[in-house]
PDB file of N, CA and C in Angstrom:
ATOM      1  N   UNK A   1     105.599  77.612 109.431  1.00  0.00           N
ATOM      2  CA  UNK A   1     105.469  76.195 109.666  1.00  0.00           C
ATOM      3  C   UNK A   1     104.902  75.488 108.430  1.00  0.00           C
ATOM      4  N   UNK A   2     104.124  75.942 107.888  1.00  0.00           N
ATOM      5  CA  UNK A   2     103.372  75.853 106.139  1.00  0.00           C
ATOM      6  C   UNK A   2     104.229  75.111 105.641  1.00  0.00           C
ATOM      7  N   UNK A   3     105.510  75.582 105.321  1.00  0.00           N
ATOM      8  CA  UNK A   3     106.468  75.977 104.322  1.00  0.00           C
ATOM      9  C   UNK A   3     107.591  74.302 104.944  1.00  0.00           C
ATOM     10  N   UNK A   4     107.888  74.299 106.231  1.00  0.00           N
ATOM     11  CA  UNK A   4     108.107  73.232 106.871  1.00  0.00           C
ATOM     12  C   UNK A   4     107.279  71.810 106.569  1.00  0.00           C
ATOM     13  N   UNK A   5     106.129  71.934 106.542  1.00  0.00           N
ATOM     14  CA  UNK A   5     105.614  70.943 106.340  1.00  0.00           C
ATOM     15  C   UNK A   5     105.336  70.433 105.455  1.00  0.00           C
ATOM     16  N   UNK A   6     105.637  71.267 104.492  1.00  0.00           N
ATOM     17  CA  UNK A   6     105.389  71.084 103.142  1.00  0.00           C
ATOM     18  C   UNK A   6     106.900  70.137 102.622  1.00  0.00           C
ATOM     19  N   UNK A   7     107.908  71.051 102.541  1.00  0.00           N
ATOM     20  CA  UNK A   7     109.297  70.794 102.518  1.00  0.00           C
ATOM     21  C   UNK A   7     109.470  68.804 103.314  1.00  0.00           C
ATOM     22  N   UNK A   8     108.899  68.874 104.674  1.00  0.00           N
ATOM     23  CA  UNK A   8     108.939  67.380 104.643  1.00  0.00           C
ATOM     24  C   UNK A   8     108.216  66.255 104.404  1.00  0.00           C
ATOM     25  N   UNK A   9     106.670  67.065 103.636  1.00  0.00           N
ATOM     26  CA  UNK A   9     106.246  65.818 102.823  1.00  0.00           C
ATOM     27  C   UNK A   9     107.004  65.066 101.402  1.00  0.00           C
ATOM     28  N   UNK A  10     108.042  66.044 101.476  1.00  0.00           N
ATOM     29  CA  UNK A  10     108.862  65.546  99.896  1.00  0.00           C
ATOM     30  C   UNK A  10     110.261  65.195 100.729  1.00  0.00           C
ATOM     31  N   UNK A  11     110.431  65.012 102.019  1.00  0.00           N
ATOM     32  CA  UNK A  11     111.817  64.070 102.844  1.00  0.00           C
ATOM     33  C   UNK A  11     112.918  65.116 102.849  1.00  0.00           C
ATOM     34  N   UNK A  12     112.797  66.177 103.168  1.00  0.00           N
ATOM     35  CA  UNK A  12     113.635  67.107 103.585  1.00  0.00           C
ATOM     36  C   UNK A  12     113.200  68.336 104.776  1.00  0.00           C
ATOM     37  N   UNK A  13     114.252  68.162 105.725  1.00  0.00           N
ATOM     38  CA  UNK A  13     114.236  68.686 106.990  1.00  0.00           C
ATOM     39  C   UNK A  13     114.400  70.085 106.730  1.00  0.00           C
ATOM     40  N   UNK A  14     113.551  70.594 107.542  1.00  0.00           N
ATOM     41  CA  UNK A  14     113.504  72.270 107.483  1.00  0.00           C
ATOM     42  C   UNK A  14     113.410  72.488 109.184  1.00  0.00           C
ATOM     43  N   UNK A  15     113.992  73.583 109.050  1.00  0.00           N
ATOM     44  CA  UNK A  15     113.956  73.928 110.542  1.00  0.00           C
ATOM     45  C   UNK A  15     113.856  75.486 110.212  1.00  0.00           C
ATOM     46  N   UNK A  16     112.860  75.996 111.062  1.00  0.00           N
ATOM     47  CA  UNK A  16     113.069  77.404 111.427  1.00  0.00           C
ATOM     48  C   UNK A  16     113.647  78.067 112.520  1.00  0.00           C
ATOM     49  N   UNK A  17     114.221  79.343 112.540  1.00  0.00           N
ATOM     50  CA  UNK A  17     115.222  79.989 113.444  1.00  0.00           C
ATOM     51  C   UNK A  17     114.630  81.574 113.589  1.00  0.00           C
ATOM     52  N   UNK A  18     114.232  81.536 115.445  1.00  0.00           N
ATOM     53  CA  UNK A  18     114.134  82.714 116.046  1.00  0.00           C
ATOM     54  C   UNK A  18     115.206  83.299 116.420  1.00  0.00           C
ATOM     55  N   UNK A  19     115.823  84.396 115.490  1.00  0.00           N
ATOM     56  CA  UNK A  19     116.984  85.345 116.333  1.00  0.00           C
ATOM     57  C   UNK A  19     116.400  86.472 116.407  1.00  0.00           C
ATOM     58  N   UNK A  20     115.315  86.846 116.845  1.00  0.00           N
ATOM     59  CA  UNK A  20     114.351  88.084 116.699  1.00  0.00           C
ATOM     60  C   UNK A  20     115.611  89.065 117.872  1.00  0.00           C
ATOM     61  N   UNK A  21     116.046  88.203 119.324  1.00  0.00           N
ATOM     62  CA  UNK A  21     116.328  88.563 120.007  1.00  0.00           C
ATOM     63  C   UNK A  21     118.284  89.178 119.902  1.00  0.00           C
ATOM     64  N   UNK A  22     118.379  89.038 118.432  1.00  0.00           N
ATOM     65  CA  UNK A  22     119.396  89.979 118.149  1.00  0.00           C
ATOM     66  C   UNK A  22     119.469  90.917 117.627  1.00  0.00           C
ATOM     67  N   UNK A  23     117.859  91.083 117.081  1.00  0.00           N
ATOM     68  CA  UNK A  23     117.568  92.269 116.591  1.00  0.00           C
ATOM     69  C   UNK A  23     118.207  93.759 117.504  1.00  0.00           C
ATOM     70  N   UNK A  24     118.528  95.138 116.919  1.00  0.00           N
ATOM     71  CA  UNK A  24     118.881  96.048 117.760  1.00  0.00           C
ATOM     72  C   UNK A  24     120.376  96.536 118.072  1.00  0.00           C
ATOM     73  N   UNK A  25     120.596  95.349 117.881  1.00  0.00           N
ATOM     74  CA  UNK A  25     122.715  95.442 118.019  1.00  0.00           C
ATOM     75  C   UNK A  25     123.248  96.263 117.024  1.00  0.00           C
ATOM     76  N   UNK A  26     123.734  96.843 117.240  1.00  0.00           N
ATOM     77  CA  UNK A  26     124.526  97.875 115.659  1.00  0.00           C
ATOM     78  C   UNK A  26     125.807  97.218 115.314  1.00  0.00           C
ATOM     79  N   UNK A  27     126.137  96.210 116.257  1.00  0.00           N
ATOM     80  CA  UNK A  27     127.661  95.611 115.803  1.00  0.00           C
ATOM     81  C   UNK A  27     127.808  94.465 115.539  1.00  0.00           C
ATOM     82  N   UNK A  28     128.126  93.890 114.613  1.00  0.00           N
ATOM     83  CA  UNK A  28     128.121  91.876 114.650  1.00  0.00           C
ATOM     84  C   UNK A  28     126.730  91.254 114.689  1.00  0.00           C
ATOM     85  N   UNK A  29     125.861  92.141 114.296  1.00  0.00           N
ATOM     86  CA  UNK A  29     124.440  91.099 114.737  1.00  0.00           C
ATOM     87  C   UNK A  29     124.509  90.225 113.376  1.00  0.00           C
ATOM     88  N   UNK A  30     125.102  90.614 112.097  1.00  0.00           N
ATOM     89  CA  UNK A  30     124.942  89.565 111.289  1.00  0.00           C
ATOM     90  C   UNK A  30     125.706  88.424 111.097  1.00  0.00           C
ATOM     91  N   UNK A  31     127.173  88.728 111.989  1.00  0.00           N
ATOM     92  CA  UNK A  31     127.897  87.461 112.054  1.00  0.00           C
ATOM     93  C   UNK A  31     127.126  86.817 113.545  1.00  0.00           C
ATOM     94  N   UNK A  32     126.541  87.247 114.019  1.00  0.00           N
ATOM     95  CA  UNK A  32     125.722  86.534 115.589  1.00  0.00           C
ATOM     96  C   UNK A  32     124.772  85.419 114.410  1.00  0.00           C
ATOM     97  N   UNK A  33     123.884  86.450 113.842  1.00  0.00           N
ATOM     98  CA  UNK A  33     123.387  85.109 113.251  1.00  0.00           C
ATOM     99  C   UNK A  33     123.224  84.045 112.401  1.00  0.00           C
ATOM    100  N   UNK A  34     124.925  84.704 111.564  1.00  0.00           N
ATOM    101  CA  UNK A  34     125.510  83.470 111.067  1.00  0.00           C
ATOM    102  C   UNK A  34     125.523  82.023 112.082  1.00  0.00           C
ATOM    103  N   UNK A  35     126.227  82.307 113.108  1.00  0.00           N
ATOM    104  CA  UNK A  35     126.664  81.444 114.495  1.00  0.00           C
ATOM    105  C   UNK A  35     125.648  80.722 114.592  1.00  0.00           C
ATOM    106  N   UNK A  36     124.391  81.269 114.928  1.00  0.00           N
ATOM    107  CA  UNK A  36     123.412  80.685 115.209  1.00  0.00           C
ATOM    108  C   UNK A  36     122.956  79.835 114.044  1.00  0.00           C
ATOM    109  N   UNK A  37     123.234  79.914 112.964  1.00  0.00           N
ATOM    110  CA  UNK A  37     122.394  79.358 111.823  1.00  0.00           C
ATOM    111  C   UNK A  37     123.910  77.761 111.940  1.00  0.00           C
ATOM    112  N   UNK A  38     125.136  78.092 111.992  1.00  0.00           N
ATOM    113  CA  UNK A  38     125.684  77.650 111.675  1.00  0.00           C
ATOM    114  C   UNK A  38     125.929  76.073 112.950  1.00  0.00           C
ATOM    115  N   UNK A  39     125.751  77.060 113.911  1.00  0.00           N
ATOM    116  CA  UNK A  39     125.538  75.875 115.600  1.00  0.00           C
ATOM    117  C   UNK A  39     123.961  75.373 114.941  1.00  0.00           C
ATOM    118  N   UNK A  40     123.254  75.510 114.394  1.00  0.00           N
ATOM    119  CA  UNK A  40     122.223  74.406 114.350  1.00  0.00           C
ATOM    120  C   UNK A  40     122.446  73.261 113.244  1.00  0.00           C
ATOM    121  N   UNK A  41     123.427  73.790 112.583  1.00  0.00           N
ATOM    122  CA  UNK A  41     123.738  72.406 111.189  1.00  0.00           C
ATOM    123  C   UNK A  41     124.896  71.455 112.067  1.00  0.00           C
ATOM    124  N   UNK A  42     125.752  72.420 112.616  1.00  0.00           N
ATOM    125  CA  UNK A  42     126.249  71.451 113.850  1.00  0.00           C
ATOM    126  C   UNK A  42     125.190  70.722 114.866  1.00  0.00           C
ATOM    127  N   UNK A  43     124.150  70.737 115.054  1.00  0.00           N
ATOM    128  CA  UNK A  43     123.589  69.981 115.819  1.00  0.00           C
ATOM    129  C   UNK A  43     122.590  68.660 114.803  1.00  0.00           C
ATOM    130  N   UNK A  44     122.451  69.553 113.800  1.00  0.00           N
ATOM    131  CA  UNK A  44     122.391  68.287 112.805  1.00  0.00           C
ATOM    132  C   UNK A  44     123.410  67.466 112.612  1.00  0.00           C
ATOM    133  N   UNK A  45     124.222  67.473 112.778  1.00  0.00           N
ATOM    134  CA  UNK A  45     125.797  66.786 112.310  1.00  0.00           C
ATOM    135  C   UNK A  45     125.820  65.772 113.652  1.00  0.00           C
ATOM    136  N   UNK A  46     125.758  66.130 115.099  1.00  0.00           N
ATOM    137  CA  UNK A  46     125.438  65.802 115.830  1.00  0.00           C
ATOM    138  C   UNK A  46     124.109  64.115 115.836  1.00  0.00           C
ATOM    139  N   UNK A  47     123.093  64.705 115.425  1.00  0.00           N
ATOM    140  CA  UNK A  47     122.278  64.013 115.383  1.00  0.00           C
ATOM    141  C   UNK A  47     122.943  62.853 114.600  1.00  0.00           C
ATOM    142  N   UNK A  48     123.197  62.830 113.718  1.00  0.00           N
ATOM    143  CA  UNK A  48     122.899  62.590 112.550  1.00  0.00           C
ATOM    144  C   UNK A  48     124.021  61.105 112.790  1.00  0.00           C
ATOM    145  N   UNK A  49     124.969  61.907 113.639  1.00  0.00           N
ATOM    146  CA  UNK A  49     126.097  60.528 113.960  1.00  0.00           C
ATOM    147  C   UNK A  49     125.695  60.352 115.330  1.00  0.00           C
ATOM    148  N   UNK A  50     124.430  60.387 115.843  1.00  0.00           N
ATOM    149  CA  UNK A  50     124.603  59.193 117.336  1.00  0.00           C
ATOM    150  C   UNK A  50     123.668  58.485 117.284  1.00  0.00           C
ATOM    151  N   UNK A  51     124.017  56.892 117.302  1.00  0.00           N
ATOM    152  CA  UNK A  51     123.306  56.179 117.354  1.00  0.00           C
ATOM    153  C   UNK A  51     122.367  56.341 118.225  1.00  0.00           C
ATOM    154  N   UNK A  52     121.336  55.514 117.956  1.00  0.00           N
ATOM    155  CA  UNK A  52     119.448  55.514 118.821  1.00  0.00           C
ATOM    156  C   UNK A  52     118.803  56.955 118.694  1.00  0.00           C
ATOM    157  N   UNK A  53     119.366  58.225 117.806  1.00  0.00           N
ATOM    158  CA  UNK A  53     118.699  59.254 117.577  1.00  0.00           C
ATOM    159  C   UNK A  53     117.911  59.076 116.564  1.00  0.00           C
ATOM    160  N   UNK A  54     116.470  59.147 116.320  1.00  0.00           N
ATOM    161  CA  UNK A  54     115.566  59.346 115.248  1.00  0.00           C
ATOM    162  C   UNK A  54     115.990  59.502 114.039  1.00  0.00           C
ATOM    163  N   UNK A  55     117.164  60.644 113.531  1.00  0.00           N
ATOM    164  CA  UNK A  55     117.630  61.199 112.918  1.00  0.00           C
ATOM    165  C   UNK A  55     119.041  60.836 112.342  1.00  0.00           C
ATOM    166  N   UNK A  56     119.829  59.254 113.517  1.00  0.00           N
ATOM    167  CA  UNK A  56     120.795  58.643 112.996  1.00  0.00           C
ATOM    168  C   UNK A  56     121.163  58.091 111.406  1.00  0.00           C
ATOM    169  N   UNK A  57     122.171  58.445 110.892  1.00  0.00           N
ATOM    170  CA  UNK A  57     122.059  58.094 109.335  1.00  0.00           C
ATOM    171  C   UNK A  57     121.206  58.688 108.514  1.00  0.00           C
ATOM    172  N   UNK A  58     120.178  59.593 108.822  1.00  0.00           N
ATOM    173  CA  UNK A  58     119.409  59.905 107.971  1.00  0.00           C
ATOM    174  C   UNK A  58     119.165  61.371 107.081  1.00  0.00           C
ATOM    175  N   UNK A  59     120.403  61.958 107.598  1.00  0.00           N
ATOM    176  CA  UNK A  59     120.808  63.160 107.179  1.00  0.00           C
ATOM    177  C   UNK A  59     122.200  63.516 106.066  1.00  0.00           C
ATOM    178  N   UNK A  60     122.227  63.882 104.990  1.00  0.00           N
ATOM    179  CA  UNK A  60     123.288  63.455 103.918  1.00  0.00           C
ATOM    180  C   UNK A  60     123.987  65.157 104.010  1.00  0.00           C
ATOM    181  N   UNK A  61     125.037  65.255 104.927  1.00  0.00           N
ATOM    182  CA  UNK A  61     125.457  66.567 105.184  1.00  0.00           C
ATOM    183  C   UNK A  61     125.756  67.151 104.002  1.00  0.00           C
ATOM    184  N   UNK A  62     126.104  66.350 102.853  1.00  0.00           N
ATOM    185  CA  UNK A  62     126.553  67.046 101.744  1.00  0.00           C
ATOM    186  C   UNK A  62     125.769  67.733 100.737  1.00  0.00           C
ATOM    187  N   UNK A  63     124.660  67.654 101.552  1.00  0.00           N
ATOM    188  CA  UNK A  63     123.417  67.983 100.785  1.00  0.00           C
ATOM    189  C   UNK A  63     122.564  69.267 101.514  1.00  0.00           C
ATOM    190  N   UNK A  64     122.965  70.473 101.967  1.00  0.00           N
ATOM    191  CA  UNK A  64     122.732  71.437 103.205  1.00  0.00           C
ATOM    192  C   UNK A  64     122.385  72.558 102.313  1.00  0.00           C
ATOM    193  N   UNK A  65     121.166  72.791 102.548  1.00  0.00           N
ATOM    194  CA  UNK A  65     120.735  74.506 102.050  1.00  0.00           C
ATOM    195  C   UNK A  65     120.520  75.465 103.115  1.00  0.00           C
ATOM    196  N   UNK A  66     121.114  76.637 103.518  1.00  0.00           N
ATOM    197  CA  UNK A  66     120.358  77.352 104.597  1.00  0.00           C
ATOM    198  C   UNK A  66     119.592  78.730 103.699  1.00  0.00           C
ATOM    199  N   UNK A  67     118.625  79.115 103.888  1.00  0.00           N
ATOM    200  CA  UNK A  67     118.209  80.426 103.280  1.00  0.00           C
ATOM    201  C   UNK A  67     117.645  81.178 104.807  1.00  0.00           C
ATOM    202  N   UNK A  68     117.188  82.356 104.108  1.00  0.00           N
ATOM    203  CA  UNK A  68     116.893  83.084 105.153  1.00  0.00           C
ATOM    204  C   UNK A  68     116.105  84.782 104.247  1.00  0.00           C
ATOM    205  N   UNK A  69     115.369  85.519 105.254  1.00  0.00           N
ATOM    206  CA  UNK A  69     114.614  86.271 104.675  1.00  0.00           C
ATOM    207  C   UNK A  69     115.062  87.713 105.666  1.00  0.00           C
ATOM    208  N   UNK A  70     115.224  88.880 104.860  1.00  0.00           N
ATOM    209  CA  UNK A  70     115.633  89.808 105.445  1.00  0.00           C
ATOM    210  C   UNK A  70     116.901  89.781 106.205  1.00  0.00           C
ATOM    211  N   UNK A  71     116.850  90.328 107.818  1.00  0.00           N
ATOM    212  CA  UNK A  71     118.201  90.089 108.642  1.00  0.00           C
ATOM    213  C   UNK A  71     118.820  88.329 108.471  1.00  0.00           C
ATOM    214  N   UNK A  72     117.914  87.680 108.090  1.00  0.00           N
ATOM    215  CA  UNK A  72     118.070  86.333 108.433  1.00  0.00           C
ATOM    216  C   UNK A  72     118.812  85.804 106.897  1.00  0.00           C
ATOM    217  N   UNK A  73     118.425  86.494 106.340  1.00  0.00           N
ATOM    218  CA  UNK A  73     119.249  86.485 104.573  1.00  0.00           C
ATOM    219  C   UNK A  73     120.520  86.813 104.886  1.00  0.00           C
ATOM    220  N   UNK A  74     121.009  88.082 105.398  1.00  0.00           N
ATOM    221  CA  UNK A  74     122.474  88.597 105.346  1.00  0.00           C
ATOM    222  C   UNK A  74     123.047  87.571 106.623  1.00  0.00           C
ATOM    223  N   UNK A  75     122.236  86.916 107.562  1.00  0.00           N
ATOM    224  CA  UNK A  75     122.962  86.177 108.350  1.00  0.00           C
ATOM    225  C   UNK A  75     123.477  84.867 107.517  1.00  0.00           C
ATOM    226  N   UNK A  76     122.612  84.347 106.574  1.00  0.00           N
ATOM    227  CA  UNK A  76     123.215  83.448 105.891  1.00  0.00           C
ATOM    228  C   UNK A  76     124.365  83.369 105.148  1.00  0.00           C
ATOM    229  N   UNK A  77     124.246  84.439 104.640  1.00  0.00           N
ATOM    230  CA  UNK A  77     125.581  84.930 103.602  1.00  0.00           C
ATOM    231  C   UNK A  77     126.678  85.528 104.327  1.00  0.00           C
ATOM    232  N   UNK A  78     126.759  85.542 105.445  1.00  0.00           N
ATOM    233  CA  UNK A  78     127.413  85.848 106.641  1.00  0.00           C
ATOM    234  C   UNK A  78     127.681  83.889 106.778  1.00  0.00           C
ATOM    235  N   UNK A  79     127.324  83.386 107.090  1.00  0.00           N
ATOM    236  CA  UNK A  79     127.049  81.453 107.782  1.00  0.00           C
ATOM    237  C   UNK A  79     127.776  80.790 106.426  1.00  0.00           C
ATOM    238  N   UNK A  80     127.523  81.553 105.446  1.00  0.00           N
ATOM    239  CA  UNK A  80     128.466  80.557 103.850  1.00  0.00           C
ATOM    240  C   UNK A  80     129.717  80.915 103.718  1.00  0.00           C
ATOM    241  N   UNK A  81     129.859  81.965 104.303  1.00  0.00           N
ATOM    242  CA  UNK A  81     131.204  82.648 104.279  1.00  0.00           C
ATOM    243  C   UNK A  81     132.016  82.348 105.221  1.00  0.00           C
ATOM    244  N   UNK A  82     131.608  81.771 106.292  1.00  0.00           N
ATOM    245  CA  UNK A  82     132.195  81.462 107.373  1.00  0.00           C
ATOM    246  C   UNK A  82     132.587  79.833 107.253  1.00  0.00           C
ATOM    247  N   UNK A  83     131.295  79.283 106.611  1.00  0.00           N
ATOM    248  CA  UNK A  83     131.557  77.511 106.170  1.00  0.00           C
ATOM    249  C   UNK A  83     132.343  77.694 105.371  1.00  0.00           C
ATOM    250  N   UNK A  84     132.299  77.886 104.405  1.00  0.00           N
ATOM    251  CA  UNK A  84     133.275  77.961 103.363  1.00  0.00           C
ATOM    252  C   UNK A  84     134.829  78.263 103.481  1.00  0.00           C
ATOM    253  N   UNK A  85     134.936  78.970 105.011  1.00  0.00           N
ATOM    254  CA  UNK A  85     136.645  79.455 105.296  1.00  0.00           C
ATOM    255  C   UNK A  85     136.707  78.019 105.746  1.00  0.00           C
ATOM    256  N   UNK A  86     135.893  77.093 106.535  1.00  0.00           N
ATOM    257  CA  UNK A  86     136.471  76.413 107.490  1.00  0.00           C
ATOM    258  C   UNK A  86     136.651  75.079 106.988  1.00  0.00           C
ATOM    259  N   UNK A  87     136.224  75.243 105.841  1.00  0.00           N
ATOM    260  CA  UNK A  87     136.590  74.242 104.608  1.00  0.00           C
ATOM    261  C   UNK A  87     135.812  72.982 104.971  1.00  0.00           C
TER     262      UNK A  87
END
């Protein structure tokens, strides 16, 4: 949360992501949490175009970093690979 709060005293949204609960899977757990990383920038996208949301207009999609640490690293690079097909 540190790291969050820090990130939006300088006007950029950070969000953190629990997929603890895919931990264990031997098959697809890193495209699972691509999905997951990737359904939350969709819900930014979301926000971002409905009017009376906090968050209306105030998000510049073209401007999107996701990182991630450990399982949550290869899920990303799993989530760029997948944005990137869908053009």
């Amino acid at each position: 949360m540190y790291l969050c709060q820090l990130f939006a005293s300088h006007g950029i949204i950070a969000a953190t992501i629990d997929a603890n609960f895919l931990n264990g899977f031997n098959f697809g757990e890193n495209d699972a949490r691509a999905i997951v990383h990737l359904e939350h920038l969709k819900q930014f996208r979301t926000w971002a175009g409905t009017a009376h949301h906090p968050l209306y207009g105030k998000i510049d999609l073209n401007r999107i970093l996701i990182v991630g640490h450990s399982r949550g690293g290869e899920g990303v690079g799993h989530a760029s690979l997948r944005f990137s097909q869908q053009g």
